[in-house]
Protein backbone atom coordinates (compact mmCIF):
# COMPACT_ATOMS: atom_id res chain seq x y z
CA UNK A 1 12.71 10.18 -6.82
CA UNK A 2 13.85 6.51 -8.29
CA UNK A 3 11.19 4.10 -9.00
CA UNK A 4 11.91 2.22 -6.03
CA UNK A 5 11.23 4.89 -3.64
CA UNK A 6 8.16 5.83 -5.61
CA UNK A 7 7.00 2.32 -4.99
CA UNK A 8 8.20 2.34 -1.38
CA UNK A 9 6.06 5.28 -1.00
CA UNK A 10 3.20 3.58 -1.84
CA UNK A 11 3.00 0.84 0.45
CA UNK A 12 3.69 3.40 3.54
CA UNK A 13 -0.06 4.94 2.41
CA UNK A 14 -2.99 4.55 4.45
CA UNK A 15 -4.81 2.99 1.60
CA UNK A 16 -1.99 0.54 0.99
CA UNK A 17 -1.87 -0.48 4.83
CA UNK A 18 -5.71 -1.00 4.87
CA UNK A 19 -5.64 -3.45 2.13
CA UNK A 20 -2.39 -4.86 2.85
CA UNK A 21 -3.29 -5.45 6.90
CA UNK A 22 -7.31 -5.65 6.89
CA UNK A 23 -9.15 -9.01 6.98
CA UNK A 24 -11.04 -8.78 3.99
CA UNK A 25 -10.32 -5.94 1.79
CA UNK A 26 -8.09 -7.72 -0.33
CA UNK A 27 -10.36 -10.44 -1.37
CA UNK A 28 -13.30 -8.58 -1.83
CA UNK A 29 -10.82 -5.98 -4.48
CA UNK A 30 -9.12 -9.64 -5.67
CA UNK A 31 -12.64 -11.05 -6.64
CA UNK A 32 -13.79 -7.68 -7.71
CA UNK A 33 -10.59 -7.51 -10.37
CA UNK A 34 -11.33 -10.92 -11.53
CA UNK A 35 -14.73 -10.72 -12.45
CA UNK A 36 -13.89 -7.16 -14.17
CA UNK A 37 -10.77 -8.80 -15.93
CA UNK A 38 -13.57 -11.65 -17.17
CA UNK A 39 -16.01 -8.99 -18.77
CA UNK A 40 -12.87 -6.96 -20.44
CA UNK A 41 -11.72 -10.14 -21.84
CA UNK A 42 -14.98 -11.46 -22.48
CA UNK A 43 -16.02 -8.60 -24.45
CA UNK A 44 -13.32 -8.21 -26.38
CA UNK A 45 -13.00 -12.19 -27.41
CA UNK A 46 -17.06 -11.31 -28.68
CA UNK A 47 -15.67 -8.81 -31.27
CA UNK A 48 -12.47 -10.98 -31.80
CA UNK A 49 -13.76 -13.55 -32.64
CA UNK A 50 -16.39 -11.79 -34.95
CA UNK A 51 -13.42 -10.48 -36.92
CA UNK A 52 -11.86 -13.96 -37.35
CA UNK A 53 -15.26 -15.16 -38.76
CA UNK A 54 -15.75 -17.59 -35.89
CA UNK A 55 -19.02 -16.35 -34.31
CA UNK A 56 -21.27 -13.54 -34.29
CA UNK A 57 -21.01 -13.38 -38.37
CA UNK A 58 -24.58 -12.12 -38.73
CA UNK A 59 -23.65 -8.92 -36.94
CA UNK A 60 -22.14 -5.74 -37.83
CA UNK A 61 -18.61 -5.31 -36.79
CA UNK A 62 -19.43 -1.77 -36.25
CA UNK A 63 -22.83 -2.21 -34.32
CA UNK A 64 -21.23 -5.01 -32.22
CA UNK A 65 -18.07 -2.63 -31.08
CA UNK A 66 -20.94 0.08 -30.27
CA UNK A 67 -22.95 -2.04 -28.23
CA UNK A 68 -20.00 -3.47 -26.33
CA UNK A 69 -17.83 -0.44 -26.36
CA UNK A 70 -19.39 1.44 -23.13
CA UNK A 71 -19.23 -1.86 -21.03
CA UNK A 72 -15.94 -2.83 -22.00
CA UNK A 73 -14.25 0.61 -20.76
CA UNK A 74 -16.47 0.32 -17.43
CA UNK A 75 -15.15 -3.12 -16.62
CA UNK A 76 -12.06 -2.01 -17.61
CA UNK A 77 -12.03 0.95 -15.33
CA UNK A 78 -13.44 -1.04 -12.45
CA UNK A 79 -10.35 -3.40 -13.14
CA UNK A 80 -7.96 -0.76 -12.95
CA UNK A 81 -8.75 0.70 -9.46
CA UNK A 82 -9.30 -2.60 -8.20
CA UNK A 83 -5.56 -3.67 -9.30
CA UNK A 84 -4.02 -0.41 -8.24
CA UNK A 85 -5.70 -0.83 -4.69
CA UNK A 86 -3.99 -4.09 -4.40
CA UNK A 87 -0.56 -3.12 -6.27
CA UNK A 88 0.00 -0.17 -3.75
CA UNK A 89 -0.21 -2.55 -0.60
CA UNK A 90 2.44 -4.84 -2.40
CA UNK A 91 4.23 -2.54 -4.75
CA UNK A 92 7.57 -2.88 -4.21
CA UNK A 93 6.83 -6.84 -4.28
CA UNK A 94 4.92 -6.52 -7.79
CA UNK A 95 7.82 -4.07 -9.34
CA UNK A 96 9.95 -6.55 -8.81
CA UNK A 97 7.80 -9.84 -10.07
CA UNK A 98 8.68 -10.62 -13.57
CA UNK A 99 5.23 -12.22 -14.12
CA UNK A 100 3.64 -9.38 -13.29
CA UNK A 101 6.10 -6.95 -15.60
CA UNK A 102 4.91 -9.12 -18.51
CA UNK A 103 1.13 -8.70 -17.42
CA UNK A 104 1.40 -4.89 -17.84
CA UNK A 105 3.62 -5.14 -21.05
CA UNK A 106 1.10 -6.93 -22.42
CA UNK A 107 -1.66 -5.27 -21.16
CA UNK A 108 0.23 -2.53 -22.75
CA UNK A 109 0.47 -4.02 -25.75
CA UNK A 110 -2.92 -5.35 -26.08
CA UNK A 111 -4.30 -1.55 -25.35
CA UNK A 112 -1.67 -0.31 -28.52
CA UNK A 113 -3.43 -3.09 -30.63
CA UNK A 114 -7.01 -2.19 -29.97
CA UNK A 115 -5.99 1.89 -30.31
CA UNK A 116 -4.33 0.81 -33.77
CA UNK A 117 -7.52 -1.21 -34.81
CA UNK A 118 -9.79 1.43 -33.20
CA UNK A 119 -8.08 4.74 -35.49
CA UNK A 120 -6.60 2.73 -38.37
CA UNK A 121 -7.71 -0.81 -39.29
CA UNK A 122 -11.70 -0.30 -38.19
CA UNK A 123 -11.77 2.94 -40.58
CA UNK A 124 -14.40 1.93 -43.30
CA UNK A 125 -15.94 -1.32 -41.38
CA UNK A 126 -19.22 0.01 -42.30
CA UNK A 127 -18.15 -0.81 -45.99
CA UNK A 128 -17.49 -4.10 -45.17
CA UNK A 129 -19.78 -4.32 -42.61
CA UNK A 130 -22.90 -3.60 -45.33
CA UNK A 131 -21.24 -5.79 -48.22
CA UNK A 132 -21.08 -9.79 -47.83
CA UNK A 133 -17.42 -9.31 -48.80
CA UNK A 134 -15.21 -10.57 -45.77
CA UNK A 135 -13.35 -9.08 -42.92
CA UNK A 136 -10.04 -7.46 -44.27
CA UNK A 137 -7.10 -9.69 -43.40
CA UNK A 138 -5.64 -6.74 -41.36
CA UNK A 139 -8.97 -6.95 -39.19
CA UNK A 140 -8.54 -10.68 -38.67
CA UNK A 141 -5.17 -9.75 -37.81
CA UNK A 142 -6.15 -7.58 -35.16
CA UNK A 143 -8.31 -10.53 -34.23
CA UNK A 144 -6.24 -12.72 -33.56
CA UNK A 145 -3.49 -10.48 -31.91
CA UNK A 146 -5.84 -8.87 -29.28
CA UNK A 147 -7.06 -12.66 -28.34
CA UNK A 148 -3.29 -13.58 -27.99
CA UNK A 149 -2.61 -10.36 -26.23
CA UNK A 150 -5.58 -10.79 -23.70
CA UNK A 151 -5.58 -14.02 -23.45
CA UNK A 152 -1.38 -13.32 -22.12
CA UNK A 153 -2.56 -10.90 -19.96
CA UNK A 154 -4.52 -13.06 -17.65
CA UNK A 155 -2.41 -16.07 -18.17
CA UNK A 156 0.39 -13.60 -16.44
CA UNK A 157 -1.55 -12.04 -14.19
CA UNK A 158 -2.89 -15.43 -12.85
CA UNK A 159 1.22 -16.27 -12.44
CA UNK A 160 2.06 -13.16 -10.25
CA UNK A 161 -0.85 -14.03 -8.23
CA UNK A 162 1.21 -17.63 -7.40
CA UNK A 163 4.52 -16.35 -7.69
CA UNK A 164 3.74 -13.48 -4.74
């Protein structure tokens, strides 16, 4: 099965059809993604900007990504089915919607970066955490990236939704 068929498929779904045809299912999912896009991004700008050394400096890195870590993969979840409700009633639209190809590349790329910080860069923040020495370069690094990253992915996002 090509990708186009695949995506074809989709839209011919009952689930696809009630969100693509009914009243008000698609902007109660629409405003449901948004606000769950806001709390992902939200907190992960918190512990970005806590490894730049622009807020939060009296916390622990590593307390700070266990307190937020639980709420960030809910929102994110919530965000997920919410989008895929709404891609399948559009999909072979979005496929083809260049804005929206570069929202998932760098949502992509923005989930690579945290995985990266998350197994390599964060290993030993509880040194660093305990010391008054700094945040490692490669942590302000990952910083900054993941703030670009995020920051691209709603910035896109918000383009497919005028583009559509």
């Amino acid at each position: 099965m090509t990708i186009s068929a695949f995506l074809s498929s989709l839209e011919t779904t009952s689930i696809a059809f009630a969100v693509r045809e009914g009243e008000r299912l698609f902007p109660w999912l629409e405003s449901i993604h948004v606000l769950a896009i806001v709390l992902v991004v939200g907190f992960i700008a918190i512990i970005d900007l806590r490894l730049l050394g622009w807020a939060s400096r009296d916390r622990a890195i590593s307390r700070l990504t266990a307190a937020l870590l639980l709420m960030t993969w809910i929102a994110f979840a919530v965000a997920t089915i919410t989008g895929m409700l709404m891609f399948c009633a559009k999909a072979t639209i979005y496929g083809a919607n260049i804005y929206f190809l570069l929202k998932m590349g760098f949502l992509l790329l923005g989930g690579c970066n945290m995985l990266y910080f998350h197994k390599i860069t964060n290993r030993g923040a509880e040194h660093w955490d305990a010391s008054s020495r700094a945040t490692p370069q490669a942590a302000k690094v990952a910083g900054a990236l993941s703030l670009l990253l995020w920051i691209s992915v709603v910035a896109f996002g918000r383009w497919t939704g005028f583009t559509l």
